[in-house]
C-alpha atoms as a PDB file:
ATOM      1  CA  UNK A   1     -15.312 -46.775 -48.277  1.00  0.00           C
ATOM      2  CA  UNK A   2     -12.181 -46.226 -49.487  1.00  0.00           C
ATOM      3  CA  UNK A   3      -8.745 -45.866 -47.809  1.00  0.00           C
ATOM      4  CA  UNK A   4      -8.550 -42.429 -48.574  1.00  0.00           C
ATOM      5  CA  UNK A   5     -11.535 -41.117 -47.875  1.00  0.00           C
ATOM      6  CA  UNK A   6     -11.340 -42.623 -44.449  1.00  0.00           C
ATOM      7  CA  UNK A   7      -8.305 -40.721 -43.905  1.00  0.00           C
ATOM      8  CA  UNK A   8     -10.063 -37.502 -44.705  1.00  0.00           C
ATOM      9  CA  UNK A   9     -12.985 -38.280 -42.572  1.00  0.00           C
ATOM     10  CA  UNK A  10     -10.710 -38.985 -39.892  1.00  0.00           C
ATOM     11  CA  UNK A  11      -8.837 -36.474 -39.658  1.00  0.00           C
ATOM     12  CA  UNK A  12     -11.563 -33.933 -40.299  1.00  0.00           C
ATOM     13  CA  UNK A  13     -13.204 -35.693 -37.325  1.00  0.00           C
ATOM     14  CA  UNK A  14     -10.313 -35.667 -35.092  1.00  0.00           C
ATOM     15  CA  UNK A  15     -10.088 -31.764 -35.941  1.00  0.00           C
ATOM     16  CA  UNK A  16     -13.231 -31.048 -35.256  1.00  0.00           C
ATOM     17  CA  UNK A  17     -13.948 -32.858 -31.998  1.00  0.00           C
ATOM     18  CA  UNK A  18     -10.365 -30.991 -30.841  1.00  0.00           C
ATOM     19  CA  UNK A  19     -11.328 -27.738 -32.203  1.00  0.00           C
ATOM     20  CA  UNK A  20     -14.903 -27.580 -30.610  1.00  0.00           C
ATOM     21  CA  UNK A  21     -13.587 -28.853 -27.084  1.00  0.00           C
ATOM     22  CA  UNK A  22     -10.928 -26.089 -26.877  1.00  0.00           C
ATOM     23  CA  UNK A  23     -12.853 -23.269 -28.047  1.00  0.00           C
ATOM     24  CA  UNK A  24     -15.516 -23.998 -25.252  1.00  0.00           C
ATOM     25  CA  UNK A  25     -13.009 -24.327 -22.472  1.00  0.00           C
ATOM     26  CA  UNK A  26     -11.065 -21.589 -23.487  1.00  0.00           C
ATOM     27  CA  UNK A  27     -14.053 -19.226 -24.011  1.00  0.00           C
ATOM     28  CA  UNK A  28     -15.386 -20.739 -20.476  1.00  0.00           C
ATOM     29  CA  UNK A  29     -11.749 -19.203 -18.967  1.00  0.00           C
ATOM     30  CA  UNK A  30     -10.264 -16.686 -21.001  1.00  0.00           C
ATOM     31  CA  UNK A  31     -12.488 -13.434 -21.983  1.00  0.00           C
ATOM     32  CA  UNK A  32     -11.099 -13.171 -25.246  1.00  0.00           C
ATOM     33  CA  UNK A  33     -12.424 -11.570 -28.803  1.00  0.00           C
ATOM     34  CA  UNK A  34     -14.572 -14.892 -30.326  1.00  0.00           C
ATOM     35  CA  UNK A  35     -11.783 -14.933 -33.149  1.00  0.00           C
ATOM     36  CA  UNK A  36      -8.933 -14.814 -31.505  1.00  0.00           C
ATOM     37  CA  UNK A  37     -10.116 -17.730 -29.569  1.00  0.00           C
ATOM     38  CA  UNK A  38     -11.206 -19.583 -32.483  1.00  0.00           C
ATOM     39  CA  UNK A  39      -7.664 -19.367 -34.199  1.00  0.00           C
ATOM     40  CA  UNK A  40      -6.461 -20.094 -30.320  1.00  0.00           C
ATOM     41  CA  UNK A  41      -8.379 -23.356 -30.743  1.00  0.00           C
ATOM     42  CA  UNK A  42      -7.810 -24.194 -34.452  1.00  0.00           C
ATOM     43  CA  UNK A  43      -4.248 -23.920 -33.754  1.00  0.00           C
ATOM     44  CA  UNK A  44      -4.291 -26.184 -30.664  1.00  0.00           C
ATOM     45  CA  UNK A  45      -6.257 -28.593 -32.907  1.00  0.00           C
ATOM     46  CA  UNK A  46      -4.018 -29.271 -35.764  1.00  0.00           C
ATOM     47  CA  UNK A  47      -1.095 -29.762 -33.619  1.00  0.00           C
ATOM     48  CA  UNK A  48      -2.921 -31.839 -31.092  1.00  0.00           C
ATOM     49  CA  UNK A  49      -5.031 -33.734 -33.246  1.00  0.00           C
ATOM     50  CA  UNK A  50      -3.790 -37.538 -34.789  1.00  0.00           C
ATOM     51  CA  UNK A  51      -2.890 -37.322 -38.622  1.00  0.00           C
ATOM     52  CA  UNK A  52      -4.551 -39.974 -41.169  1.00  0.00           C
ATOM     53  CA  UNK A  53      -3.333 -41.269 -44.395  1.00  0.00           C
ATOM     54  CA  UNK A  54      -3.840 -44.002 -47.106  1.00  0.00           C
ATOM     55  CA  UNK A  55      -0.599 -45.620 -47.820  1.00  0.00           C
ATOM     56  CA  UNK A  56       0.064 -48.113 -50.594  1.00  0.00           C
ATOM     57  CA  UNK A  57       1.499 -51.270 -49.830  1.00  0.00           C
ATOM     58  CA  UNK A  58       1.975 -54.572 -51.680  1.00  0.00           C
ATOM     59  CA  UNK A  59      -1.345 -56.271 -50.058  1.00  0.00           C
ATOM     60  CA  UNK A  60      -3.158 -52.684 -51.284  1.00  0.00           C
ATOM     61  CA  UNK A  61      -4.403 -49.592 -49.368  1.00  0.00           C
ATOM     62  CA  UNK A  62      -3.488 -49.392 -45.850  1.00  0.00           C
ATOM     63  CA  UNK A  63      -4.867 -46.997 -42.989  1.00  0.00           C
ATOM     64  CA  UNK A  64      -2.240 -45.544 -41.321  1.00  0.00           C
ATOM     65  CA  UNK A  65      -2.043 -42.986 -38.069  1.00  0.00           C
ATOM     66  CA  UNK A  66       0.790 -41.015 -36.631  1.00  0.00           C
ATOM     67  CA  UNK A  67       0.127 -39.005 -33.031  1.00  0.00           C
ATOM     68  CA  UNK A  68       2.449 -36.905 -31.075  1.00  0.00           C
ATOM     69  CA  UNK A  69       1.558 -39.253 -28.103  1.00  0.00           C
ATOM     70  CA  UNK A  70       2.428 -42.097 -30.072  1.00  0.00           C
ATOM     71  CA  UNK A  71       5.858 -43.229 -31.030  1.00  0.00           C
ATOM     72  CA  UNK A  72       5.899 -44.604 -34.783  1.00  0.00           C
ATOM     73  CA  UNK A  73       2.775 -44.718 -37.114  1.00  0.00           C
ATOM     74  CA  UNK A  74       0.217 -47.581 -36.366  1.00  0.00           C
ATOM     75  CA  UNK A  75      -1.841 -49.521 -38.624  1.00  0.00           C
ATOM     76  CA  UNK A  76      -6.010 -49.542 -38.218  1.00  0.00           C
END
């Protein structure tokens, strides 16, 4: 699999799990309209979740990661 589509998988994946988790727990505590939770969530998720990309180097494709927790990018 390519570098690139890793990335997309990735951070589709990372989304996804974040998105799903927060729109449970908020719709377990908060008795909100379903879409305003959902954008609640999918908000929470982008900014939360780690962001994936392919970068080219002189040895080829590399997998690279950047997270708010995280200081810096790091290498998979």
């Amino acid at each position: 699999m390519k570098p690139k589509h890793k990335a997309l998988f990735f951070n589709f994946l990372g989304f996804a799990i974040l998105f799903v988790a927060g729109r449970l727990l908020l719709g377990m505590f908060l008795s909100l309209n379903t879409l305003v939770l959902a954008f609640i969530a999918a908000v929470a998720a982008s900014i939360l979740a780690p962001k994936f990309s392919a970068v080219k180097t002189r040895s080829g494709e590399k997998l690279m990661m950047k997270w708010i927790f995280i200081k810096g990018f790091r290498e998979l």
